[in-house]
Protein backbone atom coordinates (compact mmCIF):
# COMPACT_ATOMS: atom_id res chain seq x y z
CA UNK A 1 0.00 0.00 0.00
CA UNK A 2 2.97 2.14 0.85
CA UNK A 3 4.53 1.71 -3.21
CA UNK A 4 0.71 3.01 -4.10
CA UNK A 5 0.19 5.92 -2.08
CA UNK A 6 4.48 7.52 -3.77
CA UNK A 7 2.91 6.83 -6.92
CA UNK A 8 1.40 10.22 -8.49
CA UNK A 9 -0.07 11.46 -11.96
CA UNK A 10 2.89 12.61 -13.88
CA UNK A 11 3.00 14.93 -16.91
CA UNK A 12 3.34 12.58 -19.89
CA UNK A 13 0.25 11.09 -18.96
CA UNK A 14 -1.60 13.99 -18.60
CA UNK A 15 -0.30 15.44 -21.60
CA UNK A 16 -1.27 12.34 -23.71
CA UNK A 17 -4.65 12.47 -22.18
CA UNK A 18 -5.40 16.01 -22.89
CA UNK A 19 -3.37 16.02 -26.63
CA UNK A 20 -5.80 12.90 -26.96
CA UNK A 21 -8.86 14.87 -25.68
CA UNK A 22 -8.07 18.08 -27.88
CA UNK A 23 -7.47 16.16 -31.01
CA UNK A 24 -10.65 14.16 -30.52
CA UNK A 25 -12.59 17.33 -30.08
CA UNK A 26 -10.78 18.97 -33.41
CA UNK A 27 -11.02 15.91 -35.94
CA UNK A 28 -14.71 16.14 -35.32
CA UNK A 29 -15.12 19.38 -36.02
CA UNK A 30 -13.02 19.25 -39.00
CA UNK A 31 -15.22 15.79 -39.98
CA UNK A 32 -18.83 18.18 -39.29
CA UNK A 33 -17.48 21.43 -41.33
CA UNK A 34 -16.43 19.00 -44.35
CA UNK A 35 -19.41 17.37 -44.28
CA UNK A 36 -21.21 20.85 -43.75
CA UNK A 37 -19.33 21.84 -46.81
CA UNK A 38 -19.94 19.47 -48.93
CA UNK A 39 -23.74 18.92 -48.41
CA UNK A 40 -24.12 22.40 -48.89
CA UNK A 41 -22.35 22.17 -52.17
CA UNK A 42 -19.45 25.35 -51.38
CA UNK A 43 -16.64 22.52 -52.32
CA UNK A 44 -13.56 23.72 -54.33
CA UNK A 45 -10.15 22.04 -54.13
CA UNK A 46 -8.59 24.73 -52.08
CA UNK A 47 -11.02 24.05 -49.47
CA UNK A 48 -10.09 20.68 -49.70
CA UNK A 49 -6.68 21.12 -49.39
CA UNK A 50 -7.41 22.99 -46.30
CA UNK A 51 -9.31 20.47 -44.28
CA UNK A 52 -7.14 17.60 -45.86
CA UNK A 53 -3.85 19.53 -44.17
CA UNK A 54 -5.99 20.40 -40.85
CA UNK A 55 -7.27 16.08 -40.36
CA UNK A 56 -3.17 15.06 -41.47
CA UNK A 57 -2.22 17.67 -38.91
CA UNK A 58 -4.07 16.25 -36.13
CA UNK A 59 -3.62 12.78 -37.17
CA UNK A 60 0.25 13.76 -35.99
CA UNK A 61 -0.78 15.75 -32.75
CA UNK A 62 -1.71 12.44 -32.06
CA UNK A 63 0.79 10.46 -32.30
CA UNK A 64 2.43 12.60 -30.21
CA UNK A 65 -0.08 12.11 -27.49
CA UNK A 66 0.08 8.51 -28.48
CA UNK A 67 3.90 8.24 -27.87
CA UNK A 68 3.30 10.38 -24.18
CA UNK A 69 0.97 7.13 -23.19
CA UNK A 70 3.71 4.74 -24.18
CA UNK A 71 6.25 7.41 -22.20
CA UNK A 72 3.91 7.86 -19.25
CA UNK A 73 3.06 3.63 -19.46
CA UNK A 74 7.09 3.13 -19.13
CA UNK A 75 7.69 5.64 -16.21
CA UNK A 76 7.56 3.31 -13.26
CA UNK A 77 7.33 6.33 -10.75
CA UNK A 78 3.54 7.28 -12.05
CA UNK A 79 0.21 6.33 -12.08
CA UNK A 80 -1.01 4.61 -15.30
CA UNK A 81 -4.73 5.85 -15.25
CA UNK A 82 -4.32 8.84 -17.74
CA UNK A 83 -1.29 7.43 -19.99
CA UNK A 84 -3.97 5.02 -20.72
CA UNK A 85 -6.67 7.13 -21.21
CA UNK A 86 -4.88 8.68 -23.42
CA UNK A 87 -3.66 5.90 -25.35
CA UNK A 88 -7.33 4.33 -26.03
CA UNK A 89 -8.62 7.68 -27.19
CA UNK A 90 -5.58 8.44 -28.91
CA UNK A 91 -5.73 5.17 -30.96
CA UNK A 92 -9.18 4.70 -31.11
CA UNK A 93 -9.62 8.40 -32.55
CA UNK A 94 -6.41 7.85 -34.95
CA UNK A 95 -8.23 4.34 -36.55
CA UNK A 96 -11.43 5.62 -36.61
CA UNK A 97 -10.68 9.21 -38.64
CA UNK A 98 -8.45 7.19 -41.20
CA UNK A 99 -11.27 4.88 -41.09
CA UNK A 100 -13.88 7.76 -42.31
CA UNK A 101 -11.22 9.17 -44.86
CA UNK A 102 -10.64 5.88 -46.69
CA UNK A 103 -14.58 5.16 -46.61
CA UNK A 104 -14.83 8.81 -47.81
CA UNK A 105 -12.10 8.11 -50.72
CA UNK A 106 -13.70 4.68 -51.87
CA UNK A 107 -17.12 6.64 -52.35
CA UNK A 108 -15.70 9.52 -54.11
C-alpha cells in the first residue's frame, strides 16, 4: 500500500490524455465542417486542401499524445490511469478518422 500511495499522476500522462482529448474534439469538427461543406455544395479544391492539411495535422498531434501514453506507461514512478486514457482515445480516434477518410475516398 505504501509503493501506491508515492505513486502520483505525472506529466506525460496527462499530456497524452489532454493532446488525446483536444485532437478528438478537433477531428470532429473538422469531420462536421467537411461534411457541412460538402452537403451544402461550397466545395472547391482549395477548401479541400485545407481540411485535408488540418485532419493530417491532427492525425500527428496524435501520435504525439500517443507516444506520451507509451512514455507515461514506461515511467515506473507514475500512475497509469491517464497514460492510458490517453492511449485508447488516442488510438481509437487515430483508426477511426483514417477509417472515415478511406470510406470517404472509396465513395468519391
Amino acid at each position: 500500500m505504501d509503493e501506491q500511495a508515492l505513486l502520483r499522476h505525472r506529466g506525460l500522462g496527462i499530456a497524452s490524455f489532454i493532446i488525446a482529448m483536444v485532437v478528438l474534439l478537433l477531428i470532429f469538427l473538422v469531420f462536421g465542417v467537411a461534411g457541412a461543406l460538402r452537403v451544402s455544395g461550397v466545395k472547391s479544391p482549395a477548401i479541400d486542401v485545407v481540411i485535408g492539411l488540418a485532419a493530417i495535422a491532427l492525425w500527428l498531434a496524435n501520435l504525439v499524445g500517443i507516444g506520451l501514453g507509451i512514455a507515461g506507461l514506461i515511467d515506473k514512478t507514475s500512475k497509469k490511469t491517464f497514460p492510458i486514457l490517453g492511449l485508447v482515445i488516442g488510438a481509437g480516434t487515430l483508426a477511426i478518422s483514417v477509417g472515415v477518410v478511406l470510406i470517404g475516398i472509396r465513395m468519391s
